[in-house]
N, C-alpha and C. Protein backbone atom coordinates (compact mmCIF):
# COMPACT_ATOMS: atom_id res chain seq x y z
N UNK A 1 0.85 -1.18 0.00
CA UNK A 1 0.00 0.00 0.00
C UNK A 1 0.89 1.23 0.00
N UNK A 2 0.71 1.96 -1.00
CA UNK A 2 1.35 3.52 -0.76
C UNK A 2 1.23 4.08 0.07
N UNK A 3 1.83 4.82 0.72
CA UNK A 3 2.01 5.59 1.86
C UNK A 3 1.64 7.40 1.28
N UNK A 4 0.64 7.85 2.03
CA UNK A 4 0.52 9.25 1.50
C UNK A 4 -0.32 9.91 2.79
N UNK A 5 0.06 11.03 2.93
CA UNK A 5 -0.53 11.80 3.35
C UNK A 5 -1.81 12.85 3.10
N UNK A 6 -2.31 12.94 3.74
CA UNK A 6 -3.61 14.33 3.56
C UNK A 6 -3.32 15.31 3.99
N UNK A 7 -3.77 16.76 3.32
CA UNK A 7 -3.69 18.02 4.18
C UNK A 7 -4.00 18.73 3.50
N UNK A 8 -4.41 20.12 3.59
CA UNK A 8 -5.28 21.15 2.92
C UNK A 8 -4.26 21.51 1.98
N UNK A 9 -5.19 21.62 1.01
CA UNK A 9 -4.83 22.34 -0.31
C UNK A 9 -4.35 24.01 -0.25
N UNK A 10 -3.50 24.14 -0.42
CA UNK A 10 -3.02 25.78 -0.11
C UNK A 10 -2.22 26.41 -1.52
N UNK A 11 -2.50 27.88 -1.44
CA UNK A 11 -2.02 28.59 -3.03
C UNK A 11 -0.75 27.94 -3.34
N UNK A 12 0.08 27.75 -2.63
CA UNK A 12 1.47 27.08 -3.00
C UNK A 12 1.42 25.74 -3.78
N UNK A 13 0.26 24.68 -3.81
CA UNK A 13 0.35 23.69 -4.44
C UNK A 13 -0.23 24.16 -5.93
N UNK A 14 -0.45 25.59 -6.00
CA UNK A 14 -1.67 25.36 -7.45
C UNK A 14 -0.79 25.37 -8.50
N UNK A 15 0.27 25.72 -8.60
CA UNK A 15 0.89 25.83 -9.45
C UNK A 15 1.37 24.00 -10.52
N UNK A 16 1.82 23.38 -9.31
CA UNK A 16 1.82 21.84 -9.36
C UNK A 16 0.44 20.88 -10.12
N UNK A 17 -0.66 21.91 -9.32
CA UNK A 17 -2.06 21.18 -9.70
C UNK A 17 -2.56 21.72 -10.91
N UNK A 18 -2.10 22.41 -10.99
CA UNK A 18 -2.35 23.15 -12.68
C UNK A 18 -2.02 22.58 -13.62
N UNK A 19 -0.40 21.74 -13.62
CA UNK A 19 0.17 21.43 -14.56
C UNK A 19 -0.55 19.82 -14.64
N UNK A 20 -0.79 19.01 -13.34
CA UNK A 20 -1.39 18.00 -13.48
C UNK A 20 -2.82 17.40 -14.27
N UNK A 21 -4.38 18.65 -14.27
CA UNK A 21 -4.80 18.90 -14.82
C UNK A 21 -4.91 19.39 -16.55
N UNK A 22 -3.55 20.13 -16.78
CA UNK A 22 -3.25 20.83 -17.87
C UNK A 22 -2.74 19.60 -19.21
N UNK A 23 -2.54 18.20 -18.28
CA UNK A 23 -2.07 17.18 -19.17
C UNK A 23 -2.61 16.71 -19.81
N UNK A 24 -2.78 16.77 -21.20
CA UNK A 24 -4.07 16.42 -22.18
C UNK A 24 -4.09 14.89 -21.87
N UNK A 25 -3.11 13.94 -21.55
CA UNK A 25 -3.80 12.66 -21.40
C UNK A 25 -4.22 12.51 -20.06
N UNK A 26 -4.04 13.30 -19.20
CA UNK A 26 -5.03 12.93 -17.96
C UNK A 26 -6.67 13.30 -17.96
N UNK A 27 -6.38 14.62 -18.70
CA UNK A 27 -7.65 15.07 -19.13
C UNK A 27 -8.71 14.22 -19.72
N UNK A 28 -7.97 13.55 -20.90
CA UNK A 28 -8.48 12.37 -21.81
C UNK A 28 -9.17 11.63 -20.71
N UNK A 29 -8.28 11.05 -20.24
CA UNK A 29 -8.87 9.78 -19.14
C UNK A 29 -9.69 10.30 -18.21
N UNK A 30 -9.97 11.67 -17.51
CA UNK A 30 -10.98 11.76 -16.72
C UNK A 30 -12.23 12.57 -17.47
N UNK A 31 -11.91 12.36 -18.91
CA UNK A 31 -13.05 13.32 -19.47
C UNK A 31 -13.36 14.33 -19.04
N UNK A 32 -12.66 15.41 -18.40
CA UNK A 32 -12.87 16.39 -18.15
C UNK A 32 -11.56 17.25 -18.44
N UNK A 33 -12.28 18.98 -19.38
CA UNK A 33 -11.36 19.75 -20.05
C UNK A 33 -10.86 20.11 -19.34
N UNK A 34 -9.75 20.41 -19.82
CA UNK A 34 -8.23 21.57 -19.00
C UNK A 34 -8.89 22.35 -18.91
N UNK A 35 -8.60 23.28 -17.74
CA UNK A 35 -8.81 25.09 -17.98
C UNK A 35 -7.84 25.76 -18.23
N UNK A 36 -7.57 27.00 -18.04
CA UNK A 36 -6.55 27.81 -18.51
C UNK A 36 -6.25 28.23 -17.58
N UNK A 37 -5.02 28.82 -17.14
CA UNK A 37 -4.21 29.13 -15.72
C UNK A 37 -5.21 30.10 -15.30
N UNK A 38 -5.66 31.22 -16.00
CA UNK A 38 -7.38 31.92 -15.14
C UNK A 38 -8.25 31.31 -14.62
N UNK A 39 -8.21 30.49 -15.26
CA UNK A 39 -10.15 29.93 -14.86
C UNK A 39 -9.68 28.77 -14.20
N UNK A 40 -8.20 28.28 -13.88
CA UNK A 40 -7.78 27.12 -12.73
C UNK A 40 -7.76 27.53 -11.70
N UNK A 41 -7.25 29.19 -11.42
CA UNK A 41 -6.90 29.98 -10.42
C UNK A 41 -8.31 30.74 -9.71
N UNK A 42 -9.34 30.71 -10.71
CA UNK A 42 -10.70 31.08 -10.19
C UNK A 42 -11.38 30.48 -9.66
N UNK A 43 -11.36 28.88 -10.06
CA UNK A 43 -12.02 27.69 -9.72
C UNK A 43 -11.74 27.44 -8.29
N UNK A 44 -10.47 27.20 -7.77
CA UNK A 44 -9.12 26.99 -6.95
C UNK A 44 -9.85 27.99 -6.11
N UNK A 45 -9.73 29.35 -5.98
CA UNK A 45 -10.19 29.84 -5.06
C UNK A 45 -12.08 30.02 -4.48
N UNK A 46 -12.59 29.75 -5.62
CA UNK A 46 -13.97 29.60 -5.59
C UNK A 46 -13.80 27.97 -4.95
N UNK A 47 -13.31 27.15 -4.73
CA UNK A 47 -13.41 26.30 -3.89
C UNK A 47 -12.63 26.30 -2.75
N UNK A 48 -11.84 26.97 -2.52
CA UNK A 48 -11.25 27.42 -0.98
C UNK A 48 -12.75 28.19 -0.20
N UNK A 49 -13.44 29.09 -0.98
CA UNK A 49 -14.59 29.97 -0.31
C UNK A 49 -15.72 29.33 0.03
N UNK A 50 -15.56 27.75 -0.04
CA UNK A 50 -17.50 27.30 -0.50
C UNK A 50 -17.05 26.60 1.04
N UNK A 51 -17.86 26.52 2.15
CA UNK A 51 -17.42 25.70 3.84
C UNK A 51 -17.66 24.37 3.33
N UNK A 52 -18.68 23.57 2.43
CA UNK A 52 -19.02 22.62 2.44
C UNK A 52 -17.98 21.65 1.59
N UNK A 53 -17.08 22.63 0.89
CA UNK A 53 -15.79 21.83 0.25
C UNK A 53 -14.90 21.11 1.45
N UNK A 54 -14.29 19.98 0.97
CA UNK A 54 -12.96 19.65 1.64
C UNK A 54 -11.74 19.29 0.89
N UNK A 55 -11.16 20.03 0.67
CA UNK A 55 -10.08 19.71 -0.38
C UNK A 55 -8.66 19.95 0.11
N UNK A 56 -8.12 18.59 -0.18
CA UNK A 56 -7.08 18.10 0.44
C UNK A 56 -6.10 17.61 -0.38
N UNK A 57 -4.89 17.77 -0.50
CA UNK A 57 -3.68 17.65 -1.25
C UNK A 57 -3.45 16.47 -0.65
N UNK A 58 -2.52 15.36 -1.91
CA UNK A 58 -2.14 14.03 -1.50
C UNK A 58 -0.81 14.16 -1.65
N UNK A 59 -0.13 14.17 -0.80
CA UNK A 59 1.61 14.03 -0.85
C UNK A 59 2.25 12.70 -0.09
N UNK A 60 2.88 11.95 -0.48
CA UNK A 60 4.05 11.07 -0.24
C UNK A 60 5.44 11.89 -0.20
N UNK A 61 6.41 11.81 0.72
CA UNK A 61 7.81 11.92 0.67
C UNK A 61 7.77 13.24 0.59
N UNK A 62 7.41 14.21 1.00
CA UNK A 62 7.30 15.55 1.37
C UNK A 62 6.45 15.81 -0.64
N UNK A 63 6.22 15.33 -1.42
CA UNK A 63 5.58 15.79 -2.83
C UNK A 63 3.79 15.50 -3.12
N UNK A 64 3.83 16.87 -3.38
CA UNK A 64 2.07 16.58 -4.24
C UNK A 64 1.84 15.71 -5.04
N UNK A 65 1.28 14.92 -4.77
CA UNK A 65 0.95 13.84 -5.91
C UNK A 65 -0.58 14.10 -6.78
N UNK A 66 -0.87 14.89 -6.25
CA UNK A 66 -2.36 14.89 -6.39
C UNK A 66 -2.89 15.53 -5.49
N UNK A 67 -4.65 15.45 -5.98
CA UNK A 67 -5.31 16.15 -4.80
C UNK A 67 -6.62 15.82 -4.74
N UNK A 68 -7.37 15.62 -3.75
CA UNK A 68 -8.83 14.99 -3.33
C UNK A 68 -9.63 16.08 -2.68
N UNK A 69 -10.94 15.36 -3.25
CA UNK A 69 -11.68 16.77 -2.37
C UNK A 69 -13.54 16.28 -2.63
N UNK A 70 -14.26 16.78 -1.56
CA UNK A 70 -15.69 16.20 -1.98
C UNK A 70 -16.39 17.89 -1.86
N UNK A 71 -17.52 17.64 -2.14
CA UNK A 71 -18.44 18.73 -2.71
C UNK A 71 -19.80 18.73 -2.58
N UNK A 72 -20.83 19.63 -1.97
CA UNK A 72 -22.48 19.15 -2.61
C UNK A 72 -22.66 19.77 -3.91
N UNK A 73 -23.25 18.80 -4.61
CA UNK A 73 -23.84 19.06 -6.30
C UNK A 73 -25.11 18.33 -5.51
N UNK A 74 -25.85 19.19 -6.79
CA UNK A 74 -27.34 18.97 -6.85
C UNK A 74 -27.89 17.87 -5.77
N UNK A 75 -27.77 18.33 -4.25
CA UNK A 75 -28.74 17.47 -3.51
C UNK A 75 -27.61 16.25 -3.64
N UNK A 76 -26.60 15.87 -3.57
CA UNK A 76 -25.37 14.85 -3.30
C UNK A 76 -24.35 14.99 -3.26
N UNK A 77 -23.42 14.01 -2.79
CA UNK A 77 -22.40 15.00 -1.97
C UNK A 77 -21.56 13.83 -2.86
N UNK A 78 -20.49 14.30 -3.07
CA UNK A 78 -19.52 14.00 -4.77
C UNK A 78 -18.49 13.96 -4.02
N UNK A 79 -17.14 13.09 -4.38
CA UNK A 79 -16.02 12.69 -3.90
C UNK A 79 -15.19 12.80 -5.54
N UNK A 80 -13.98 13.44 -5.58
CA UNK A 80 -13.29 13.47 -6.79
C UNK A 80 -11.41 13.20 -6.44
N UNK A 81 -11.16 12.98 -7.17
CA UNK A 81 -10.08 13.24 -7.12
C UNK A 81 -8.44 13.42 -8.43
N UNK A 82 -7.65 13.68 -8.30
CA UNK A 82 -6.61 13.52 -9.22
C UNK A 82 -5.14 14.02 -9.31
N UNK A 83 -4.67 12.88 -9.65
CA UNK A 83 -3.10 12.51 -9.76
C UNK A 83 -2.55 12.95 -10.87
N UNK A 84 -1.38 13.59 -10.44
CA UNK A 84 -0.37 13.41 -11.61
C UNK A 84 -0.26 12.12 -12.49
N UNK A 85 -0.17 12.48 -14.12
CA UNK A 85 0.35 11.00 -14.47
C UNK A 85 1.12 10.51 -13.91
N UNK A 86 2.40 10.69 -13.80
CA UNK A 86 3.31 10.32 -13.68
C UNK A 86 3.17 9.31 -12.08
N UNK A 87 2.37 9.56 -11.31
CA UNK A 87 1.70 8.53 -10.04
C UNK A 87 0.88 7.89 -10.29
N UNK A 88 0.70 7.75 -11.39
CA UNK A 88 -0.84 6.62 -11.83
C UNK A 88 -0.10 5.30 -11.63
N UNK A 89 -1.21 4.42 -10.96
CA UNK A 89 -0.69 3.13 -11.03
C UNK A 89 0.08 2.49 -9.94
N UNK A 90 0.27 3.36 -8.90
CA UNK A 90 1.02 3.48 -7.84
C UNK A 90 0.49 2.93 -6.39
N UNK A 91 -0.96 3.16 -6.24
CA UNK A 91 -1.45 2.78 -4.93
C UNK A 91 -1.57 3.87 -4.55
N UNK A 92 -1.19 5.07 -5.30
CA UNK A 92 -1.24 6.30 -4.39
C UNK A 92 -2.95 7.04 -3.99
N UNK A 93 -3.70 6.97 -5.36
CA UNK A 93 -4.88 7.00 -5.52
C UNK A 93 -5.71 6.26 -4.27
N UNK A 94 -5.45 5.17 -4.68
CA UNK A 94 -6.30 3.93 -3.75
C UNK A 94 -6.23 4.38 -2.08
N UNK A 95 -5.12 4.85 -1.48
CA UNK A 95 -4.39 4.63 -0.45
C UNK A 95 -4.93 6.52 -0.01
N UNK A 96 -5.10 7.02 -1.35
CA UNK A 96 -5.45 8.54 -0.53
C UNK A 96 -7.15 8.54 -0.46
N UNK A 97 -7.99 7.69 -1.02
CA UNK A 97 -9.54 7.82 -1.01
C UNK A 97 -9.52 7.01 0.37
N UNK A 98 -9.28 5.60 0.66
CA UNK A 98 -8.69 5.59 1.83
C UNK A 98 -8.77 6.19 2.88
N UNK A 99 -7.87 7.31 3.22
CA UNK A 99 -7.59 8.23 4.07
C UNK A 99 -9.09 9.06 4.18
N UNK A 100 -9.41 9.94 2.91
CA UNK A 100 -10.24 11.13 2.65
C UNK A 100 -11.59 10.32 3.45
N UNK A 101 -11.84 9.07 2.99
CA UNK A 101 -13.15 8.49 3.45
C UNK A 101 -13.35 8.61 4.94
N UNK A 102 -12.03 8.70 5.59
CA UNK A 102 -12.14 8.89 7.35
C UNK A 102 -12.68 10.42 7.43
N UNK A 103 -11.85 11.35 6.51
CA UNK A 103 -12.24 12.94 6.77
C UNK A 103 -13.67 13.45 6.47
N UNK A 104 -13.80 12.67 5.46
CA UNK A 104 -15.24 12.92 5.12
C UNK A 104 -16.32 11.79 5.25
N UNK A 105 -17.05 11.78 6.08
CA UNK A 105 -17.97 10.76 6.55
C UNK A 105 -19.19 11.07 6.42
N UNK A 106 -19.83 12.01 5.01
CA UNK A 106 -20.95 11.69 5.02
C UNK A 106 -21.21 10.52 4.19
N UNK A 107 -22.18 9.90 4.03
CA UNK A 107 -23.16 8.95 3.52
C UNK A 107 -24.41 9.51 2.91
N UNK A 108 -24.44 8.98 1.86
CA UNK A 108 -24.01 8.46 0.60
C UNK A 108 -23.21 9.00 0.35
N UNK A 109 -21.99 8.64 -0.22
CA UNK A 109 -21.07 9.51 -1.26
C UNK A 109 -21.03 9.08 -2.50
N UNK A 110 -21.22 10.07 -3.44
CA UNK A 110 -20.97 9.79 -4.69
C UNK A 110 -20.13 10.23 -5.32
N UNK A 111 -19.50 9.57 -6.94
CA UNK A 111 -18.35 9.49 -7.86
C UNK A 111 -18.85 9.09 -9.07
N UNK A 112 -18.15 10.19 -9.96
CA UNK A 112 -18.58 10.19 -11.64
C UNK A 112 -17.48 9.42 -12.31
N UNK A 113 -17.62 8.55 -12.77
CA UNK A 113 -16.08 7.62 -13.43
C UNK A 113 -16.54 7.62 -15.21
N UNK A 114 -15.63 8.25 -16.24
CA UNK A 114 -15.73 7.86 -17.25
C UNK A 114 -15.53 6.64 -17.19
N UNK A 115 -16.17 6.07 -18.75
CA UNK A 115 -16.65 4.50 -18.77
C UNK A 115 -15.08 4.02 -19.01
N UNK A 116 -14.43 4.49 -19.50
CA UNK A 116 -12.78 4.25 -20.15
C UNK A 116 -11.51 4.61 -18.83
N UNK A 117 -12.32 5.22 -17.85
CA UNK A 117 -11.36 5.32 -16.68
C UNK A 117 -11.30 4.02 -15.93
N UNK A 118 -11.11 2.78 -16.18
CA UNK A 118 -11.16 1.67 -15.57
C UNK A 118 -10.32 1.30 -14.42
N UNK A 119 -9.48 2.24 -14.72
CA UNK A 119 -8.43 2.47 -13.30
C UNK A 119 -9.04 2.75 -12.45
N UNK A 120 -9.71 4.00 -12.33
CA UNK A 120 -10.56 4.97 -11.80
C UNK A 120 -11.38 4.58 -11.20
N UNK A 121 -11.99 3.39 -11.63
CA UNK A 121 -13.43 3.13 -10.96
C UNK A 121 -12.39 1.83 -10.24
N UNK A 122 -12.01 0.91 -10.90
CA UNK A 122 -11.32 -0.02 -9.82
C UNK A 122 -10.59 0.64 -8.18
N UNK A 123 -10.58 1.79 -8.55
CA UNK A 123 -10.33 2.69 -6.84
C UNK A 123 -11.29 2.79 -5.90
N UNK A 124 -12.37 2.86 -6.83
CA UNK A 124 -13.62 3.58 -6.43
C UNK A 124 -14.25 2.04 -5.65
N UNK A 125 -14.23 0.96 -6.26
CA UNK A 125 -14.78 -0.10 -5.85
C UNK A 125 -13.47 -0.54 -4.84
N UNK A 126 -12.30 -0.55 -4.89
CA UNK A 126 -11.59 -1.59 -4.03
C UNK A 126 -11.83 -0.51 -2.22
N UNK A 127 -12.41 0.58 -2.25
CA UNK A 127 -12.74 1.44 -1.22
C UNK A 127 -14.72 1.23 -0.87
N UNK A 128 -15.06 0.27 -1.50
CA UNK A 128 -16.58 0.19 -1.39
C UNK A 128 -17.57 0.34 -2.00
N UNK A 129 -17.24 1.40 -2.81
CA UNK A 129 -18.49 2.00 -3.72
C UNK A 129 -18.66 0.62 -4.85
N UNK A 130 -19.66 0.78 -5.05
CA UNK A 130 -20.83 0.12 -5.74
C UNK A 130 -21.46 1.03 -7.14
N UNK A 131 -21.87 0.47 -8.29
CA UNK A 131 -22.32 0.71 -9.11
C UNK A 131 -23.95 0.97 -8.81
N UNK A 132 -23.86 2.52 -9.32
CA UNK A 132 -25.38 2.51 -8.60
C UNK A 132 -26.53 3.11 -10.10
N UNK A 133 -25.76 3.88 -11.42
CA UNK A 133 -26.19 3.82 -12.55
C UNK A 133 -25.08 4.18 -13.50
N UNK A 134 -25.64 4.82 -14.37
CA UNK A 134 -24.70 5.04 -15.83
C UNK A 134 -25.11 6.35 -16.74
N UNK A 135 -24.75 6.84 -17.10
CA UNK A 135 -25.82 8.22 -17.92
C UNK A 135 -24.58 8.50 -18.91
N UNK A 136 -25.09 9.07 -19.48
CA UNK A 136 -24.31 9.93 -20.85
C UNK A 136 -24.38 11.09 -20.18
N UNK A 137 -23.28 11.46 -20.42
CA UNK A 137 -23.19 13.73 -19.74
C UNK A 137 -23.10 13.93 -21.01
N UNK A 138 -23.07 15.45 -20.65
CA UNK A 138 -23.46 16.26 -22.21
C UNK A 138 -22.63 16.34 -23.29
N UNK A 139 -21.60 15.81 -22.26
CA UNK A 139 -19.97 15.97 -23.97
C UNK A 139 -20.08 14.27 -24.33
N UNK A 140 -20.98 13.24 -24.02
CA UNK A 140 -21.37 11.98 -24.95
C UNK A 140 -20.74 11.12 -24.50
N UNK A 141 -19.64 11.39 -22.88
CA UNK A 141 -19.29 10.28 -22.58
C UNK A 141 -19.89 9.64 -21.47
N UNK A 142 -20.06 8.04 -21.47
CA UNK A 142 -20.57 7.43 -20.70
C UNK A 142 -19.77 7.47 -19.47
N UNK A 143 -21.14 7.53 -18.21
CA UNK A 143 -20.17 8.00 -17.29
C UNK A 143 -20.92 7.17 -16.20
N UNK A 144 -20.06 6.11 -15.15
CA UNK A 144 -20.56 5.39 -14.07
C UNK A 144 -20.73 6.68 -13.01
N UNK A 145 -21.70 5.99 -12.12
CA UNK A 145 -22.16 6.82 -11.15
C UNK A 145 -21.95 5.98 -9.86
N UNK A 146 -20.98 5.82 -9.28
CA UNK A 146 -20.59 4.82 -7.83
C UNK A 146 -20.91 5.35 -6.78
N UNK A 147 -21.53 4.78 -5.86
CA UNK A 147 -21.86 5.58 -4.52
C UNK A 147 -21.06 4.73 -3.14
N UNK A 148 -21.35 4.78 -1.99
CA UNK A 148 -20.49 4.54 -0.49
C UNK A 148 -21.60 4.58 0.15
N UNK A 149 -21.93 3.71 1.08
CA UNK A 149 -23.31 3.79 1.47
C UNK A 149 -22.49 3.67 3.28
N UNK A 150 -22.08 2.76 2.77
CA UNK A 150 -21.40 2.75 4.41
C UNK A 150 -20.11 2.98 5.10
């Protein structure tokens, strides 16, 4: 099991989390677009301001590897997260939802997994979640919907 730590996300990591996001094949794989260093830096602080966020940086060996964080959307409360490529594949993922699931203890939690993120959702299930439906989002990709009940 990877070894990683949790701890709040602070302006000093955005720079790191920018570039991780900014990677067209991570992008690819989580189906979701890059933004542009504005609208990363707007987002970033529009989620430092919201109380009901928890967003938490994943570091091993004093380094950001990534970063986790849950949210309410529409009436459910959403768990996300994301790694540098370059840590994919690592345990680091697995080992930081893990952790986050102690910080954040509401029930139900839910997670959007493109259908092609198979990594992604194998995290999502080896931590509990369950397949709970499937939908097309608006850019046409099929997208699992995993929830945490307990």
């Amino acid at each position: 099991m990877a070894d990683v730590m949790l701890r709040d996300v602070t302006e000093a990591d955005f720079e790191v989390l920018y570039a991780f996001q900014a990677d067209p094949e991570a992008s690819a794989m989580a189906a979701f677009p890059s933004r542009d260093l504005p609208a990363f830096l707007e987002q970033r602080r529009k989620i430092a301001a919201t109380p009901s966020v928890i967003d938490k940086a994943i570091v091993t060996e004093g380094v950001v590897v990534g970063s986790i964080g849950s949210w309410d959307e529409e009436r459910e409360r959403e768990v996300g997260y994301w790694l540098g490529r370059e840590y994919w594949g690592k345990g680091y993922a697995t080992a930081a939802l893990r952790a986050f699931l102690q910080i954040d203890q509401h029930r139900p939690l839910h997670a959007h997994v493109a259908e092609h993120n198979v990594a992604s959702r194998r995290v999502l299930e080896k931590c509990g979640f369950v397949l709970a439906r499937s939908e097309l989002a608006d850019d046409g990709v099929l997208e699992h919907i995993l929830v945490l009940t307990a």
